[in-house]
N, C-alpha and C. Protein backbone atom coordinates (compact mmCIF):
# COMPACT_ATOMS: atom_id res chain seq x y z
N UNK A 1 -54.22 205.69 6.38
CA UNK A 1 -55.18 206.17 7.35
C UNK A 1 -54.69 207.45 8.02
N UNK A 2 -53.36 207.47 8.34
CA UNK A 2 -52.90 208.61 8.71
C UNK A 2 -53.19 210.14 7.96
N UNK A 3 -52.98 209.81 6.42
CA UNK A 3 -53.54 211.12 5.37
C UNK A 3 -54.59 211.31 5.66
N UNK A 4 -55.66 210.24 6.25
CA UNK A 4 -57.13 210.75 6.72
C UNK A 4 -57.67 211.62 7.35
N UNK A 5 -56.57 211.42 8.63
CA UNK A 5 -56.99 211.90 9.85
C UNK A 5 -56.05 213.72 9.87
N UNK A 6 -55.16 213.43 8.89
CA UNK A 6 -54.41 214.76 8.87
C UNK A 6 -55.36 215.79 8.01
N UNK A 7 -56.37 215.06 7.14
CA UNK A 7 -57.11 215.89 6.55
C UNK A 7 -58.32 216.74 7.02
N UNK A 8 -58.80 215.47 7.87
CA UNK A 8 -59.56 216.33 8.96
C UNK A 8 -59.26 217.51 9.38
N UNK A 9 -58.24 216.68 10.05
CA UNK A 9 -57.23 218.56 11.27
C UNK A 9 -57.60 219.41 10.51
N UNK A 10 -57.11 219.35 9.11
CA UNK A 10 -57.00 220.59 7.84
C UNK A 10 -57.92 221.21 7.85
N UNK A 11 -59.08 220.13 7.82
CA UNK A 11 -60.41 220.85 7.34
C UNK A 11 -61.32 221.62 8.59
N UNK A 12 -61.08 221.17 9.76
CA UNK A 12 -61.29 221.51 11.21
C UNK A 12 -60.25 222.98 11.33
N UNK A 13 -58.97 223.39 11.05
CA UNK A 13 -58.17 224.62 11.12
C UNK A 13 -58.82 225.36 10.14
N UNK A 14 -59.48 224.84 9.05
CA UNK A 14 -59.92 225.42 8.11
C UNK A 14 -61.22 226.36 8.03
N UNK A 15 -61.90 225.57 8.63
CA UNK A 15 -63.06 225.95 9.54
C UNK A 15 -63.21 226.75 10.45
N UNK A 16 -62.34 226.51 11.43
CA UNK A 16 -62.19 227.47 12.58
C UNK A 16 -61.70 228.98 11.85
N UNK A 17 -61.01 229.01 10.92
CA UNK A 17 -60.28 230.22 10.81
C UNK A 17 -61.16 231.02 9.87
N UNK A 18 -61.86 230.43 8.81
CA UNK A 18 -63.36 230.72 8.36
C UNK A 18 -64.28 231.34 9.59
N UNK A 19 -64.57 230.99 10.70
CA UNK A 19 -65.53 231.03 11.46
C UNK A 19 -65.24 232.21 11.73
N UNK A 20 -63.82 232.25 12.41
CA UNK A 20 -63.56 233.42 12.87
C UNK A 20 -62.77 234.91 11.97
N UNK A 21 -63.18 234.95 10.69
CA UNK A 21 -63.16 236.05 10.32
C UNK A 21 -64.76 236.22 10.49
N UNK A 22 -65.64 235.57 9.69
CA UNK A 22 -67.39 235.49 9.74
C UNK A 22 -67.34 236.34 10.80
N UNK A 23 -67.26 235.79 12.23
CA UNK A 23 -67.58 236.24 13.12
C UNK A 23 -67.10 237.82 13.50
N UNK A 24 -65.90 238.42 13.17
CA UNK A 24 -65.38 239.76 12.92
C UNK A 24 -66.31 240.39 12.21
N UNK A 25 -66.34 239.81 10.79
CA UNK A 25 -67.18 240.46 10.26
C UNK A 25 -68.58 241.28 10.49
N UNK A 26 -69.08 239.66 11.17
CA UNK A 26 -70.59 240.30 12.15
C UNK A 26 -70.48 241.30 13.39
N UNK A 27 -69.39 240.98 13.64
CA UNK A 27 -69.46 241.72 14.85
C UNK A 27 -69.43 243.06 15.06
N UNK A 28 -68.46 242.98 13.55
CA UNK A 28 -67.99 245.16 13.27
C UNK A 28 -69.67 245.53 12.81
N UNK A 29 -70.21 244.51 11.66
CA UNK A 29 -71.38 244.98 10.66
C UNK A 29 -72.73 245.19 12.44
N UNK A 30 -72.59 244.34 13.38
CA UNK A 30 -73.87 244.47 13.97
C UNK A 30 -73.68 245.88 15.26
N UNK A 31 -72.16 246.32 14.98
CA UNK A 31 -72.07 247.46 16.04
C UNK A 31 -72.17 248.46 15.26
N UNK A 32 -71.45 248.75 14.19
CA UNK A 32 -71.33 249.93 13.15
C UNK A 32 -72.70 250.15 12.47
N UNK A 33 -73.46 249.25 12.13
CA UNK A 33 -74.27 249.31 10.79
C UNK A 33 -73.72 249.09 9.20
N UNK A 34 -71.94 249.07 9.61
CA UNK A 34 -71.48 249.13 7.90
C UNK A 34 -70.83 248.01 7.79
N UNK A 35 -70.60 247.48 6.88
CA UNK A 35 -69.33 246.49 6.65
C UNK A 35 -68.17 247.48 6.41
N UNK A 36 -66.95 246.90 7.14
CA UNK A 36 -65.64 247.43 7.15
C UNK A 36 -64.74 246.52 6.08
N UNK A 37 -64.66 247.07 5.24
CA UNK A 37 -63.98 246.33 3.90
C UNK A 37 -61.89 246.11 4.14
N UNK A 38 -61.84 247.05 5.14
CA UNK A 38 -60.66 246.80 5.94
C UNK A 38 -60.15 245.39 6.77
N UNK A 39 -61.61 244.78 6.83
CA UNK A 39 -61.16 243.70 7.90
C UNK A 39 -60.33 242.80 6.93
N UNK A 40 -60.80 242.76 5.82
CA UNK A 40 -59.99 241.27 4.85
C UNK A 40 -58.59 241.89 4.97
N UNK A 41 -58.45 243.14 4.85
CA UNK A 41 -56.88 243.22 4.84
C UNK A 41 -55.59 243.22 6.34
N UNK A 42 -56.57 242.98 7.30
CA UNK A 42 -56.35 242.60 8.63
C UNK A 42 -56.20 241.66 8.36
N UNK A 43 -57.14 240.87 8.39
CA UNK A 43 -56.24 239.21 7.97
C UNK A 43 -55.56 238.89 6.75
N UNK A 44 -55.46 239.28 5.87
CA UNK A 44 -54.63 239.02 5.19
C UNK A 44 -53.06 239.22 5.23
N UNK A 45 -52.66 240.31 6.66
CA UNK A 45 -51.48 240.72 7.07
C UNK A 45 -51.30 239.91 8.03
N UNK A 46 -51.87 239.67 8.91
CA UNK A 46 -51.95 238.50 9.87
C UNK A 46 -51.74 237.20 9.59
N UNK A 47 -52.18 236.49 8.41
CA UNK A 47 -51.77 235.70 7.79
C UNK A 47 -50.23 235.66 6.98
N UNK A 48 -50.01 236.83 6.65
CA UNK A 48 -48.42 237.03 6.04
C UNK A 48 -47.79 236.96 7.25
N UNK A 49 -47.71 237.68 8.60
CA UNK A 49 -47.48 237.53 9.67
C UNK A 49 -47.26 236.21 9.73
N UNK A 50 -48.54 235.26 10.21
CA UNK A 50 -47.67 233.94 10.63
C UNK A 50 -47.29 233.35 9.53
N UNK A 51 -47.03 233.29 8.50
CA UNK A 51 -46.48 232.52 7.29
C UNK A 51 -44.82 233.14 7.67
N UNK A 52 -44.78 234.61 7.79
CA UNK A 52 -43.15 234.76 8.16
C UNK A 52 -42.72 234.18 9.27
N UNK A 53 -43.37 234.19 10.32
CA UNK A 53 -42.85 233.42 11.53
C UNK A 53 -42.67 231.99 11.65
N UNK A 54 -43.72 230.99 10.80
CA UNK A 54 -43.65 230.29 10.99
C UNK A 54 -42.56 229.64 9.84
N UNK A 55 -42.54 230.01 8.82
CA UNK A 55 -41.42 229.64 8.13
C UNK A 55 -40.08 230.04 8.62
N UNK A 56 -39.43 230.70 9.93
CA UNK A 56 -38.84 231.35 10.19
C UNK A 56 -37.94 230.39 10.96
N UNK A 57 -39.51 229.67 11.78
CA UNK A 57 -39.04 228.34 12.61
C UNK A 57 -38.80 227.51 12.20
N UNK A 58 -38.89 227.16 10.98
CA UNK A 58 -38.59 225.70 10.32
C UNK A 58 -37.59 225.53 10.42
């Protein structure tokens, strides 16, 4: 039951972090008029970011 409930979390962090690129996305596309094809690579450094830190702490 425990793998259950850890899967949730997963899918709930998973979600949230989905949401909130979406939401970048809209937000640059509804001020600019353009999509900024830059943003994926913002998070994608941000994400290397905490993958170094957090493996850092282990």
């Amino acid at each position: 039951m425990d793998i259950f409930f850890q899967q949730i979390i997963n899918g709930l962090v998973q979600g949230s972090i989905y949401a909130l690129v979406a939401l970048g996305y809209t937000m640059v596309y509804g001020i600019m008029g353009l999509i900024n094809f830059a943003h994926g690579e913002v998070v994608m450094i941000g994400t290397l970011v905490a993958i170094t830190v957090t493996s850092s702490l282990i």
